[in-house]
Structures are given as C-alpha cells and as structure tokens.
N, C-alpha and C. Protein backbone atom coordinates (compact mmCIF):
# COMPACT_ATOMS: atom_id res chain seq x y z
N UNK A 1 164.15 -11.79 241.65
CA UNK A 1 162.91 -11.76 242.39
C UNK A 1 162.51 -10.33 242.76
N UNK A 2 163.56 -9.52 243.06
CA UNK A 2 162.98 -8.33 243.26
C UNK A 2 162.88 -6.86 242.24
N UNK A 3 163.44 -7.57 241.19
CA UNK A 3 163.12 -6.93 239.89
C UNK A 3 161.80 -6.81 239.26
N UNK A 4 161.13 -7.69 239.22
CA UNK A 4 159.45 -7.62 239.02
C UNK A 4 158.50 -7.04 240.01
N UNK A 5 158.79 -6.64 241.57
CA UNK A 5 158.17 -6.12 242.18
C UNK A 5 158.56 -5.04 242.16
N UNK A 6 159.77 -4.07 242.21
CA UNK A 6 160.13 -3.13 241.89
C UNK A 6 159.42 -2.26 240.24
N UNK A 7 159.49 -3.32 239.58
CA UNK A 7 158.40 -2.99 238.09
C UNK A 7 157.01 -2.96 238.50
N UNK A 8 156.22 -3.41 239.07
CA UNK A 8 155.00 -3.39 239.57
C UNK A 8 155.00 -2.38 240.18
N UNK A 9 155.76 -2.14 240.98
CA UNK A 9 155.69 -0.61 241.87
C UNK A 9 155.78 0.67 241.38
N UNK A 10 156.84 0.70 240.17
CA UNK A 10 156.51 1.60 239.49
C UNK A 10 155.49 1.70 238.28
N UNK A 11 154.93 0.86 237.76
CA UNK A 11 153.73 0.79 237.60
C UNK A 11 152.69 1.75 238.44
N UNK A 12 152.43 1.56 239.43
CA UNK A 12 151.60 1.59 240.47
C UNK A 12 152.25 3.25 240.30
N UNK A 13 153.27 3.88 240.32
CA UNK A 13 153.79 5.45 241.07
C UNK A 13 153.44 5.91 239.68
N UNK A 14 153.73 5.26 238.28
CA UNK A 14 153.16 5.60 237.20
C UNK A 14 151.68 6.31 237.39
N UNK A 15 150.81 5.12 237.24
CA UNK A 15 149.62 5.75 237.28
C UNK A 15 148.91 6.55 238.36
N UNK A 16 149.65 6.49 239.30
CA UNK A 16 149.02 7.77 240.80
C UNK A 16 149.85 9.13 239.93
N UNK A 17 150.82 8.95 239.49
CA UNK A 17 151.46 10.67 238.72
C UNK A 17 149.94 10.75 237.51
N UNK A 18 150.04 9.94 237.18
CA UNK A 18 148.68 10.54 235.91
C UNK A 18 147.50 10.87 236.76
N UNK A 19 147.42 10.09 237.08
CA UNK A 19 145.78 10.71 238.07
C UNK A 19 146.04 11.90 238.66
N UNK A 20 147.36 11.76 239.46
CA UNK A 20 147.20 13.38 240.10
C UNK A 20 147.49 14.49 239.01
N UNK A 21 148.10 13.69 237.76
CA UNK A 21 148.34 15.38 237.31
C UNK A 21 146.84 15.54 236.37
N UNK A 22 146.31 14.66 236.05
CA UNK A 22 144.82 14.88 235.27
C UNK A 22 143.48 15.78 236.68
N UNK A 23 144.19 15.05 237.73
CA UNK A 23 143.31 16.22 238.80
C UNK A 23 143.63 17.46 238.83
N UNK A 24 144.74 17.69 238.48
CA UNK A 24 145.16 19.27 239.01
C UNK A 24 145.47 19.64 237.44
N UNK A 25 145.45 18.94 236.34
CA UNK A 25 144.94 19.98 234.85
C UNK A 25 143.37 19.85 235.10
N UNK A 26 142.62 19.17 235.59
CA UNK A 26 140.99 19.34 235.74
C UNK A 26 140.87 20.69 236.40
N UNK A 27 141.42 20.93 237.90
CA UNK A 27 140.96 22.03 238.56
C UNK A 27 141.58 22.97 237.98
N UNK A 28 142.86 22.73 237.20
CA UNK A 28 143.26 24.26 236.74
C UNK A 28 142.49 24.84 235.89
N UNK A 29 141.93 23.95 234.97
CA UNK A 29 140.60 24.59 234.03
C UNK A 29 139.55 25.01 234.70
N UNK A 30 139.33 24.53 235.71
CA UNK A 30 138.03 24.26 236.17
C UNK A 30 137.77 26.05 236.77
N UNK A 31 139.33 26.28 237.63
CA UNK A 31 139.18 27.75 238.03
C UNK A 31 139.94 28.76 237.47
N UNK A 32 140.67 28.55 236.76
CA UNK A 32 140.68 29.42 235.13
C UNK A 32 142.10 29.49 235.84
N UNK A 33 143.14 28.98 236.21
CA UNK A 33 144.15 29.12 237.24
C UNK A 33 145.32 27.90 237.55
N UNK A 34 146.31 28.49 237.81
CA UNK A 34 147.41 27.36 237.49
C UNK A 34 147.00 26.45 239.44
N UNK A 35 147.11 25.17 239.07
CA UNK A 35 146.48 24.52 240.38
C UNK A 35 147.72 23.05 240.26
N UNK A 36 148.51 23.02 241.80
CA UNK A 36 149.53 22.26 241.62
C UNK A 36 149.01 21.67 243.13
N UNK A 37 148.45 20.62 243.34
CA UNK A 37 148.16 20.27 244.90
C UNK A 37 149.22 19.46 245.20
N UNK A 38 149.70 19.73 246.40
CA UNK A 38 150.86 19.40 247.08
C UNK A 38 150.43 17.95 247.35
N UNK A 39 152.04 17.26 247.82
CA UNK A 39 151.53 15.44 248.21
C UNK A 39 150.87 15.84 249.44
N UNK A 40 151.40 16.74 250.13
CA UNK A 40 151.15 17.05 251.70
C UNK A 40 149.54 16.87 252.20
N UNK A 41 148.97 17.62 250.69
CA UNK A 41 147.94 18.68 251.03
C UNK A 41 146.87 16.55 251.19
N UNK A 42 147.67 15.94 249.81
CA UNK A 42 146.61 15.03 248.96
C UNK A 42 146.85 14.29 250.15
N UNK A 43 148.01 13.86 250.71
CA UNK A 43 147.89 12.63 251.86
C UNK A 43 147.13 13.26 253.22
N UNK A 44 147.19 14.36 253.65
CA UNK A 44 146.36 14.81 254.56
C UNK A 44 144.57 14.83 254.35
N UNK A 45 144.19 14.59 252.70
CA UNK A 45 142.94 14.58 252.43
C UNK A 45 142.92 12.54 252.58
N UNK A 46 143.43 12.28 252.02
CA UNK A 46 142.85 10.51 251.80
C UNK A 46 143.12 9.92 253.43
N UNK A 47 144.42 10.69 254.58
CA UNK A 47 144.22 9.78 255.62
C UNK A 47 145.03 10.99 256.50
N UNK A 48 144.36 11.43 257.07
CA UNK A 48 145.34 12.71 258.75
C UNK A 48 145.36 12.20 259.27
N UNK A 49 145.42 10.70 259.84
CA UNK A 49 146.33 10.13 260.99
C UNK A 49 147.29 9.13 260.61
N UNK A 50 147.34 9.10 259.61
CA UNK A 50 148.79 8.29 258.97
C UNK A 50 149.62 9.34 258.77
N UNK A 51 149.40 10.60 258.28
CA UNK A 51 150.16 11.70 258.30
C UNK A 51 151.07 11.94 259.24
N UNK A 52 150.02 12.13 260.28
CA UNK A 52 150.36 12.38 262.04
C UNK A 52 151.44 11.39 262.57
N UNK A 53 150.69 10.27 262.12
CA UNK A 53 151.49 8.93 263.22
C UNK A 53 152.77 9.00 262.57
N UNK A 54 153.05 9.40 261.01
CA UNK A 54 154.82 9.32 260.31
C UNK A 54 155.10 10.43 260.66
N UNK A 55 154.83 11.55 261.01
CA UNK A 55 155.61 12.34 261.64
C UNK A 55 156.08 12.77 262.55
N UNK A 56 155.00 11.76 263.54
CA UNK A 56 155.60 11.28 265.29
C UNK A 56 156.46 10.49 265.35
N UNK A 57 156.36 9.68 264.30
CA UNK A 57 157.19 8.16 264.35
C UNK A 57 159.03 8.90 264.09
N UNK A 58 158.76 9.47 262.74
CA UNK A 58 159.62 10.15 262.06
C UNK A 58 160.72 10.78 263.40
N UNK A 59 159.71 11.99 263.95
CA UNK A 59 160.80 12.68 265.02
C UNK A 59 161.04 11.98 266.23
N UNK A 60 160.59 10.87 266.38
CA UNK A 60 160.88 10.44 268.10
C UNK A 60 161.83 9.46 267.32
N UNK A 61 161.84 8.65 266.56
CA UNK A 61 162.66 7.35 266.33
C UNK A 61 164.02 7.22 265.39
N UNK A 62 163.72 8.54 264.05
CA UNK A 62 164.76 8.86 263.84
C UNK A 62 165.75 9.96 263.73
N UNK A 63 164.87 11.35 263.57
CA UNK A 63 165.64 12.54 264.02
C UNK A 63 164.93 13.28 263.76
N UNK A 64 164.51 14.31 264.42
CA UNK A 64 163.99 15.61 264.04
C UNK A 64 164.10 16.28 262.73
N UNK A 65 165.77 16.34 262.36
CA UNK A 65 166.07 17.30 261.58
C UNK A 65 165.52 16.57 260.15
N UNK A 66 165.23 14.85 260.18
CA UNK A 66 165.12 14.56 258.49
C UNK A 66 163.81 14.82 258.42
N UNK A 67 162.35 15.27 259.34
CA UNK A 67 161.66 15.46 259.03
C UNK A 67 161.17 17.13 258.52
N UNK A 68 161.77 18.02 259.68
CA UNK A 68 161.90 19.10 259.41
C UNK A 68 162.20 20.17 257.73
N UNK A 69 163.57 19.55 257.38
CA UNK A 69 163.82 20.28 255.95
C UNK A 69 163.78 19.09 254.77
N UNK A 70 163.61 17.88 255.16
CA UNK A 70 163.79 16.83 253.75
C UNK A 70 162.44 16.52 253.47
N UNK A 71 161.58 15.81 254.57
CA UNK A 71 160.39 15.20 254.46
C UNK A 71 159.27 16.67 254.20
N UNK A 72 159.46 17.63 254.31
CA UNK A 72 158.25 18.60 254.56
C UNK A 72 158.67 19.27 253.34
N UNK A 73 159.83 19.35 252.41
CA UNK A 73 160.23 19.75 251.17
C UNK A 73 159.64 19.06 250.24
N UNK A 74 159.52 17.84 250.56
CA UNK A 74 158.64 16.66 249.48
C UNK A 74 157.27 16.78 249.52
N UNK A 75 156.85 16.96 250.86
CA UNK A 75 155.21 16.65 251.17
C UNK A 75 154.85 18.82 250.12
N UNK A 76 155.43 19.27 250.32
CA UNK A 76 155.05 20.48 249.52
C UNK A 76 155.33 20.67 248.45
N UNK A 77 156.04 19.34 247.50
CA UNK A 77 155.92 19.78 245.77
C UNK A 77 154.88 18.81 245.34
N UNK A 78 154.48 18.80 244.10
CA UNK A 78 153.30 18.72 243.73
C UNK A 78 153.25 16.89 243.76
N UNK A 79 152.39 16.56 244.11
CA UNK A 79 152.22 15.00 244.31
C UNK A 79 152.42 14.46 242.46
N UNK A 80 152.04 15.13 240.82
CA UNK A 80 152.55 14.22 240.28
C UNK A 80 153.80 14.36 240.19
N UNK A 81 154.48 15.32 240.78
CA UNK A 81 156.21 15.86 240.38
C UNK A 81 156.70 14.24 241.22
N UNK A 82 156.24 14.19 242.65
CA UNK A 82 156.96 13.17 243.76
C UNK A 82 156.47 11.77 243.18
N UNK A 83 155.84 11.62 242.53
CA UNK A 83 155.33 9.89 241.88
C UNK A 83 155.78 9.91 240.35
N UNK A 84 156.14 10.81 239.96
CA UNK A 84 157.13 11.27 238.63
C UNK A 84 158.56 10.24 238.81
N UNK A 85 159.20 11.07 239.82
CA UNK A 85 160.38 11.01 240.49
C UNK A 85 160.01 9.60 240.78
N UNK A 86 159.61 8.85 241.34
CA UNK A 86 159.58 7.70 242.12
C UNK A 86 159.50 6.79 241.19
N UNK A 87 158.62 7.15 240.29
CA UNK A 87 158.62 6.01 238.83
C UNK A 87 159.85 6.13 238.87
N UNK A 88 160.67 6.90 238.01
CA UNK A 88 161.64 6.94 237.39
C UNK A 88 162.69 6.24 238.36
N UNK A 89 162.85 6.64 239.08
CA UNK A 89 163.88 5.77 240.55
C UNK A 89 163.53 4.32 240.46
N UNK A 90 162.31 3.85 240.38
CA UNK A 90 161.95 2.31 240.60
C UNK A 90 162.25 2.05 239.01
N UNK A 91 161.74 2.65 237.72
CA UNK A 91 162.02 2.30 236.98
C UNK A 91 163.65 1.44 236.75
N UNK A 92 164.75 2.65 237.06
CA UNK A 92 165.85 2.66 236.92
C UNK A 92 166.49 1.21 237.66
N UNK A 93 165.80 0.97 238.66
CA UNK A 93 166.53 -0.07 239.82
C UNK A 93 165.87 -1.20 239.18
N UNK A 94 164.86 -1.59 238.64
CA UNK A 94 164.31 -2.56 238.47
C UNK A 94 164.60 -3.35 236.87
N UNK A 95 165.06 -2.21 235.88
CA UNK A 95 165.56 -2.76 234.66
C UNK A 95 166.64 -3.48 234.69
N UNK A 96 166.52 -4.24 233.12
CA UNK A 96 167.50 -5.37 232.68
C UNK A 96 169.06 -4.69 232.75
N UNK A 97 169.76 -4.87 232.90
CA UNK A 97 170.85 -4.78 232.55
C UNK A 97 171.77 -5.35 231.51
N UNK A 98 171.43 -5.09 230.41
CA UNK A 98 171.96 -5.94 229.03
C UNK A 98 172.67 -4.98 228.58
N UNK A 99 173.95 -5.48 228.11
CA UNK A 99 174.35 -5.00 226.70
C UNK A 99 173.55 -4.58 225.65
N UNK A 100 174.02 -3.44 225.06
CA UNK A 100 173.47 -3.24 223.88
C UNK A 100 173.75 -4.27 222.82
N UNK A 101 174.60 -4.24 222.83
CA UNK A 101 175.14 -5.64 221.59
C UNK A 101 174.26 -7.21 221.59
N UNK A 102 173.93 -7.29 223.40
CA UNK A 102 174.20 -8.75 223.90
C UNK A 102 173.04 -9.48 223.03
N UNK A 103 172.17 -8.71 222.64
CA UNK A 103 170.66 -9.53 222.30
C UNK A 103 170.38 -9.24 221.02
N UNK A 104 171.54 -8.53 220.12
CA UNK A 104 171.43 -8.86 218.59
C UNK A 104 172.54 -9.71 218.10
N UNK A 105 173.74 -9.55 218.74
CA UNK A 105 174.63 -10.77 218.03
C UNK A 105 175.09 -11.82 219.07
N UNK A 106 174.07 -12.42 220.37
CA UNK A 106 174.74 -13.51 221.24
C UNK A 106 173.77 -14.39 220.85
N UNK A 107 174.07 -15.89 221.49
CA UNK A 107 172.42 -16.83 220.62
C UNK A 107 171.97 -16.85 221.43
C-alpha cells in the first residue's frame, strides 16, 4: 500500500525538478548567465508564511541546531538539485524488490 504512493510522489518531485530546472535554463539564457535559484529563494516566492511558520515550528519544537546548518544548507542549493535528490530517494524506497532471475525463470 505504501509503495504506490511513494511512486506517485516521486512522480510528482520528478516533474517539479524539470520545471525548475527548465526555469533556471530559461533565465540563464534569458540573461546571458549561469542562473541556479535556490529552493529557499522559490519557496519564499510561492508562500513567506509557510516558510516562516517551519522555521518557528522547526526551532521551538525540535531544535535549533537542525534548522540552523541542515535545513538552511538545503533551502540554498538549487531547488532542481533538492527534487533531483528526492525523486531518487522515493524512487529507491518505493521499487519492486525482485530478483533478477525471479521473473525470467519462476512461473
């Protein structure tokens, strides 16, 4: 059951990495210039108080320090690098686990 939603999800981190990286090869042409927009920069444009509220939530409930050097290391590499990564993670958790053998010589 939670193998198909895990596939849907990366689905979903799939195509947000293409969109963001077709936005930022658009603007890199666009200003003759290498252009890598951070997740930070993109989640602070689509919503600044969901930003806000996870990083209040973040330091009062579970620790200062994981927001400080882990969470603010992520929010500053490039949003398709972090939905890259995330496919690939959901990918990995959500596949079959077969034998190589099992599905050419079992009946």
């Amino acid at each position: 059951m939670l193998k198909p939603i895990l596939r849907i999800l990366a689905l979903f981190a799939l195509a947000t990495s293409l969109i963001t990286a077709v936005l930022d090869i658009t603007r890199s042409i666009a200003d003759s210039t290498l252009v890598m927009t951070p997740l930070g920069l993109d989640w602070f444009n689509i919503s600044p108080t969901t930003l806000n509220a996870s990083q209040d939530t973040i330091k009062n409930y579970v620790h200062p320090i994981l927001w400080d050097p882990v969470i603010q290391t992520i929010l500053l590499a490039p949003s398709w690098f972090v939905f890259s990564v995330l496919w690939l993670i959901l990918t990995l958790l959500g596949r079959n686990r077969r034998s190589r053998w099992e599905g050419r010589y079992s009946r």
